[in-house]
Protein backbone atom coordinates (compact mmCIF):
# COMPACT_ATOMS: atom_id res chain seq x y z
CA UNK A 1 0.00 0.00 0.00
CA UNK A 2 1.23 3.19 -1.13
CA UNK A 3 1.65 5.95 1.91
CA UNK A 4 -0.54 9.11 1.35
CA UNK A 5 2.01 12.39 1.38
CA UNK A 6 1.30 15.63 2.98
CA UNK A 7 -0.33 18.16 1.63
CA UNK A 8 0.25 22.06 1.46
CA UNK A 9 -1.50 22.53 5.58
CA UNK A 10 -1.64 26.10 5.41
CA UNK A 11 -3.78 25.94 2.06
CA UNK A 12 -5.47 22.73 3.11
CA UNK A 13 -7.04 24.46 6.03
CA UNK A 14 -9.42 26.49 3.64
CA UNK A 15 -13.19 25.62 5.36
CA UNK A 16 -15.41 23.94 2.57
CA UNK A 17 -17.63 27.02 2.44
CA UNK A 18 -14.98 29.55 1.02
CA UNK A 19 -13.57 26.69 -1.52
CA UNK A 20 -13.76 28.06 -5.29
CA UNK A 21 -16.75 27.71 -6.94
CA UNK A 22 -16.43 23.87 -8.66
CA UNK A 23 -13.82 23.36 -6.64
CA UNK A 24 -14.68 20.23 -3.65
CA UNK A 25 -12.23 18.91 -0.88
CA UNK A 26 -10.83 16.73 -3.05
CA UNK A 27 -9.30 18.66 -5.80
CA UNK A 28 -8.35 21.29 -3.33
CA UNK A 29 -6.27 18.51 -1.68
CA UNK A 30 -5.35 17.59 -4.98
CA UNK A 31 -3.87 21.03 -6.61
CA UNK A 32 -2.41 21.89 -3.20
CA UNK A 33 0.05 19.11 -2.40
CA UNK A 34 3.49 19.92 -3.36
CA UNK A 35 4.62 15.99 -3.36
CA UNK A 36 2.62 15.72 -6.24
CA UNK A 37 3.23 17.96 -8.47
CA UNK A 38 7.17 16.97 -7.96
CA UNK A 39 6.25 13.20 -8.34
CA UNK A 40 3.77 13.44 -10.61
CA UNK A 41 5.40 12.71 -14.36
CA UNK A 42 6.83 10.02 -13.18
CA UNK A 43 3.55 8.39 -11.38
CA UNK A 44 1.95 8.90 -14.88
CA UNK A 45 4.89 7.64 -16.97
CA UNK A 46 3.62 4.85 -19.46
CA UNK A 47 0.31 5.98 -19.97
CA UNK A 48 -1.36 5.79 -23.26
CA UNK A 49 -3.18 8.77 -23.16
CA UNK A 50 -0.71 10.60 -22.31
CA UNK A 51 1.09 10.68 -25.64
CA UNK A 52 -2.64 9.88 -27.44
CA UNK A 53 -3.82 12.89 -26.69
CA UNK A 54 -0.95 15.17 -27.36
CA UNK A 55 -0.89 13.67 -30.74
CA UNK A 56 -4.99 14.52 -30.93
CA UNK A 57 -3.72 17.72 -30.44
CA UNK A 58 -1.17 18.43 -32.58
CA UNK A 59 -3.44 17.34 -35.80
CA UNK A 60 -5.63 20.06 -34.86
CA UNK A 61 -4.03 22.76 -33.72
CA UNK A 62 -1.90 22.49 -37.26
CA UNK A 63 -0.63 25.97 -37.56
CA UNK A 64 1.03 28.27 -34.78
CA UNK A 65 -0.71 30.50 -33.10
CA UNK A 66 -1.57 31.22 -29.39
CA UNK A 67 -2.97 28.66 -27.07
CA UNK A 68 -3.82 28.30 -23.46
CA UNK A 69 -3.64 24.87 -21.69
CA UNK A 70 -6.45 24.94 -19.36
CA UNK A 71 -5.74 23.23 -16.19
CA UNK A 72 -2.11 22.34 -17.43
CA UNK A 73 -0.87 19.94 -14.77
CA UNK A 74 2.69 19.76 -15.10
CA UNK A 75 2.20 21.46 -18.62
CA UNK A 76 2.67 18.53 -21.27
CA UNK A 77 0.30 20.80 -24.06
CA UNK A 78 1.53 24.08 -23.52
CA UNK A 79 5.77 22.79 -23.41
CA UNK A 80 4.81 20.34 -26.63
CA UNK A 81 3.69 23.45 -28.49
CA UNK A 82 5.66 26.34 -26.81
CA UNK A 83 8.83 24.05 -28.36
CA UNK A 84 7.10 24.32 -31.75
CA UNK A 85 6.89 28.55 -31.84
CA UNK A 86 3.09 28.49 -30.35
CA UNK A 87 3.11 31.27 -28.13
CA UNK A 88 1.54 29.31 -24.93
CA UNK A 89 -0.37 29.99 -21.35
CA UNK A 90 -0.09 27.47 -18.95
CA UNK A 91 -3.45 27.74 -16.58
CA UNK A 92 -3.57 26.00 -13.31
CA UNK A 93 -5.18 26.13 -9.95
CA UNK A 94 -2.01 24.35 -8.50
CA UNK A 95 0.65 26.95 -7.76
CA UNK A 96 3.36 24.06 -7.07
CA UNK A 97 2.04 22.24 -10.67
CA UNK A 98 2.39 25.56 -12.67
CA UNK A 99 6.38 25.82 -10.34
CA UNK A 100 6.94 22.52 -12.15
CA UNK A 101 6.06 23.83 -15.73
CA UNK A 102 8.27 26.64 -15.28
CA UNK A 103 11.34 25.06 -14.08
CA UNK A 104 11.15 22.51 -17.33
CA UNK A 105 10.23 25.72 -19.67
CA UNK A 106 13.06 27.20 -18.28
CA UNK A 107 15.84 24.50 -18.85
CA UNK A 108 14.57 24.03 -22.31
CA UNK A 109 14.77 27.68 -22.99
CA UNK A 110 11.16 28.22 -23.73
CA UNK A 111 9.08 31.23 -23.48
CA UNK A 112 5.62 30.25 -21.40
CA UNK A 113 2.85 32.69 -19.93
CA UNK A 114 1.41 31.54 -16.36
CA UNK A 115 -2.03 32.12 -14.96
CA UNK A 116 -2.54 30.53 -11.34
CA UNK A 117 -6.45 31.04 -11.89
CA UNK A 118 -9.41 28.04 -11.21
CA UNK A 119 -11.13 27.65 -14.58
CA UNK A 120 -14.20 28.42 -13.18
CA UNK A 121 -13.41 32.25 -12.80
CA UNK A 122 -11.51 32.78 -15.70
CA UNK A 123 -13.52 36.85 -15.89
CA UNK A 124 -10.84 38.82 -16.22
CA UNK A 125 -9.47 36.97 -19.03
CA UNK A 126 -8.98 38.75 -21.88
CA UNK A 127 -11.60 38.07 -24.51
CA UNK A 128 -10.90 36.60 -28.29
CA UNK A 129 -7.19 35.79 -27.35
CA UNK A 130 -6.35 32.21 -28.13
CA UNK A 131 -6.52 30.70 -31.61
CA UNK A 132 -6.37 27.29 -29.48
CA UNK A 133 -7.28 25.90 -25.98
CA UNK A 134 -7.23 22.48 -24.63
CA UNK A 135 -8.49 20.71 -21.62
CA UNK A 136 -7.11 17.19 -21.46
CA UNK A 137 -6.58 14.34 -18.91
CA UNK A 138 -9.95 14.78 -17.17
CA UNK A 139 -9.70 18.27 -15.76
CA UNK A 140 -13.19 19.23 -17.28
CA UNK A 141 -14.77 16.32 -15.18
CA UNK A 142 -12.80 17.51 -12.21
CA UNK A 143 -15.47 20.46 -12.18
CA UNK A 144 -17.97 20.10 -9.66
CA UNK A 145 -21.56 20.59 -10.61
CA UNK A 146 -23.18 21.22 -14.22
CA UNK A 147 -23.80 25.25 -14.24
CA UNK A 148 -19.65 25.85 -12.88
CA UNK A 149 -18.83 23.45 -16.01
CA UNK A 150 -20.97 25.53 -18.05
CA UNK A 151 -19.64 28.81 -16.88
CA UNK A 152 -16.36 27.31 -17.54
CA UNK A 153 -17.18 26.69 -21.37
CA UNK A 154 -18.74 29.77 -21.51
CA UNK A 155 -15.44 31.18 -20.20
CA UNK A 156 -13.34 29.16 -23.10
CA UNK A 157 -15.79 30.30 -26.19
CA UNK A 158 -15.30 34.19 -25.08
CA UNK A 159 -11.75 33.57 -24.60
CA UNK A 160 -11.19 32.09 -27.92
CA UNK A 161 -10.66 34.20 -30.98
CA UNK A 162 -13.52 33.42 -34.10
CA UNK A 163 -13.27 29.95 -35.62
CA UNK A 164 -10.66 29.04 -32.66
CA UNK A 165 -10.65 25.26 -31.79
CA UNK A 166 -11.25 23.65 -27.98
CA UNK A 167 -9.94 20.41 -27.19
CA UNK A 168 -10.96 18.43 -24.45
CA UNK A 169 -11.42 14.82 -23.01
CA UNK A 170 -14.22 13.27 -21.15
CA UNK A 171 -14.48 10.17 -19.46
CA UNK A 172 -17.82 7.98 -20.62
CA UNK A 173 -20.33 7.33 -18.65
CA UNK A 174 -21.48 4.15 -20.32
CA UNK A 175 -18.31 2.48 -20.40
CA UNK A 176 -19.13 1.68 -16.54
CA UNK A 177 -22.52 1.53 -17.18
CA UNK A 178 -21.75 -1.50 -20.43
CA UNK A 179 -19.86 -4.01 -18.26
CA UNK A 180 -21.85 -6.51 -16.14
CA UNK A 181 -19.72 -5.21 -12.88
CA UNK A 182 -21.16 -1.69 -13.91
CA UNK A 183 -24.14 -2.89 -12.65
CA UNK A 184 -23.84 -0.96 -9.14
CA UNK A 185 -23.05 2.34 -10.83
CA UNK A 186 -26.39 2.03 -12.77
CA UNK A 187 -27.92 1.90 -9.71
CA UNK A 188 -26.31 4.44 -7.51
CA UNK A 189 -26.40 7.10 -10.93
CA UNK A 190 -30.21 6.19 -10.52
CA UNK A 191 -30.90 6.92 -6.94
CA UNK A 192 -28.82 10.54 -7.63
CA UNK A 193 -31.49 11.19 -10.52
CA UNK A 194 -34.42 10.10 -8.12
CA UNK A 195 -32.77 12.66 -5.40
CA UNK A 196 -31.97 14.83 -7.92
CA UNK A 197 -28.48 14.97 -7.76
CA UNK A 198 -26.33 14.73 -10.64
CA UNK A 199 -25.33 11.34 -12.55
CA UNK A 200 -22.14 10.37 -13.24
CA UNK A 201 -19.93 11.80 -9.89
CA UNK A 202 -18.09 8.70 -9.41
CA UNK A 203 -14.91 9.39 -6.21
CA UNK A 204 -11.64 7.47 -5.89
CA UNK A 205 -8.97 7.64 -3.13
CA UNK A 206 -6.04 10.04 -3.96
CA UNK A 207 -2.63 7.69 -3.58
CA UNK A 208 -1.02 11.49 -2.60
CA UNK A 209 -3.09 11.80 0.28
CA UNK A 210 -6.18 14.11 0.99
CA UNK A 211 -9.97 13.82 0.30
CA UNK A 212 -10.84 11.35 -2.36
CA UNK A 213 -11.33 13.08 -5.72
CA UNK A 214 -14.30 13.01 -7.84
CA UNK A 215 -14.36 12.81 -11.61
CA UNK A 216 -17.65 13.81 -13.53
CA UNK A 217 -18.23 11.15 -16.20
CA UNK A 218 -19.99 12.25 -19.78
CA UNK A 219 -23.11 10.63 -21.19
CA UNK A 220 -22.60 11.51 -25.14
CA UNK A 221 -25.81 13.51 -24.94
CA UNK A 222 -24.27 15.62 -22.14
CA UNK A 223 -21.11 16.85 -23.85
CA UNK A 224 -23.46 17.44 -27.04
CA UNK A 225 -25.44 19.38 -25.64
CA UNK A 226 -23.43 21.20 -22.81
CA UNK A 227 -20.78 22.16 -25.85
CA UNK A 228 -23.54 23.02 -27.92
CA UNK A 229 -25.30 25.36 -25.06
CA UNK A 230 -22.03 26.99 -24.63
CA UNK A 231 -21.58 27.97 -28.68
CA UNK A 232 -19.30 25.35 -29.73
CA UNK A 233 -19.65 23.28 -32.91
CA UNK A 234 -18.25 19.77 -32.45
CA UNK A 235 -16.05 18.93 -35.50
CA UNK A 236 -14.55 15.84 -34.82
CA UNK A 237 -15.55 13.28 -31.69
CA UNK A 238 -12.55 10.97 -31.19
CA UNK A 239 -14.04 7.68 -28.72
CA UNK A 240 -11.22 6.10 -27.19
CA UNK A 241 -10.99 2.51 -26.30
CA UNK A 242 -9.23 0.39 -23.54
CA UNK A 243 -6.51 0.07 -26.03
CA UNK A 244 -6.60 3.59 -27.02
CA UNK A 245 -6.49 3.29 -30.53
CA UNK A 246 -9.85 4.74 -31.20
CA UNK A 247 -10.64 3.14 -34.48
CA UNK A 248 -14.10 1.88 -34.01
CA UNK A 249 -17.14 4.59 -35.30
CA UNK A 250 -19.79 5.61 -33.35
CA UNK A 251 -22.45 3.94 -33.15
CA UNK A 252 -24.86 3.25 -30.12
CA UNK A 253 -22.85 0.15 -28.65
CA UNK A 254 -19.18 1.95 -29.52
CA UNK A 255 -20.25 4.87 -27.62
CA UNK A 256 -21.16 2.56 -24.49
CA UNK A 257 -17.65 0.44 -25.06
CA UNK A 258 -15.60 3.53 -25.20
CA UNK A 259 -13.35 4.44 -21.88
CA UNK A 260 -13.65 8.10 -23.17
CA UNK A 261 -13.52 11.18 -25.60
CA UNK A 262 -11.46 13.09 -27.42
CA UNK A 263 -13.52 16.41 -28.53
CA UNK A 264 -12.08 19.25 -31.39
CA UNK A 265 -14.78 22.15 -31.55
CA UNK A 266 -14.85 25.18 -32.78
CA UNK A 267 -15.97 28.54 -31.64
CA UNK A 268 -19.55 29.71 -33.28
CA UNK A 269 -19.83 33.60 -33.72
């Protein structure tokens, strides 16, 4: 059994009631312990969709321009494309994450803009400034609650210049819902409805310590519609298997098999 690390105390002792708005116990814990932001590329090393979705990205964001990385992590996006003559924002809640991007754009020599902002309040943003922005590994399902995921799309279309393109990833909700063991997830995602709570908040124990961390996962309906809501046209819809190699089409029982999404829209005007 892996040892949970300590976490940031003085930021951890935030009360729940002044926590960000989408922002629960558990990704506070999460963006606000320093051991993992230092260990976390090499926790993650070896994971398909790591390098899967990167290479999503670069066949859609084909010519340079300016991009943000929303909720950047350790910044794999924003380094990928800073090294390529994109002129990139790294944008993180996690002041020890966005520490980590800079000390790796620094050895490489790269030029990076920071923003230590939760994507949820993103208002003082500058509007029509990114030709690109991407949201990958899950951060969009980090977002607690519908309308704060909403205001956070809403945030990315006015940020993005005309015709810019959003990339994100969602995790399916019918890929637990498919297998026979996904049978008590049906369930509980029912009794949320009948209580009327939202489907799909499924929590898992953070291996860094802290409150366990709960990821939103998509029905296909829901990311069509909140995208749509928000002014984005989906262009391309990317599902992703167990083996990552996405080749299957959709169709009603592909959508159900897949683990997840890889979304390109584009800003409507």
């Amino acid at each position: 059994m892996i040892a949970p690390r300590a976490i940031d105390t003085i930021q951890s002792m935030i009360p729940d009631w002044q926590l960000p708005p989408g922002t629960d116990r558990g990704v506070w814990d999460y963006t606000h312990n320093p051991e993992l932001a230092r260990t976390y590329d090499t926790s993650l090393a070896g994971t398909p969709l790591l390098e899967f979705d990167l290479q999503y990205c670069e066949q859609q964001f084909s010519q340079p321009g300016t991009l943000i990385d929303l909720g950047c992590g350790t910044g794999r996006l924003a380094l990928l494309f800073a090294a390529r003559g994109y002129q990139c924002t790294a944008l993180d809640l996690s002041a020890a994450m966005l520490e980590q991007v800079k000390q790796k754009a620094e050895a490489r020599g790269l030029k990076i803009d920071y923003l230590e902002k939760n994507l949820v309040e993103l208002d003082d943003t500058p509007a029509e400034q990114f030709d690109y922005a991407g949201c990958l590994f899950s951060t969009w399902g980090m977002i607690r609650g519908r309308e704060n995921r909403q205001t956070f799309l809403k945030h990315v279309h006015r940020i993005l210049k005309p015709d810019g393109k959003f990339v994100l990833h969602a995790h399916n909700r019918g890929y637990h819902l498919f297998r026979l063991v996904g049978l008590p997830w049906a369930i509980r995602d029912g009794m949320r409805s009948l209580r009327g709570q939202e489907p799909g908040e499924y929590p898992m124990p953070q291996i860094w310590g802290g409150a366990k961390l709960t990821l939103h996962h998509f029905s296909v309906t829901e990311i069509e519609k909140d995208l749509r809501e928000a002014g984005f046209k989906i262009r391309d819809f990317k599902p992703i298997s167990t083996r990552l190699d996405g080749t299957f089409k959709l169709g009603w029982a592909k959508r159900l098999r897949a683990y997840g999404f890889l979304i390109c829209c584009e800003k409507l005007v």
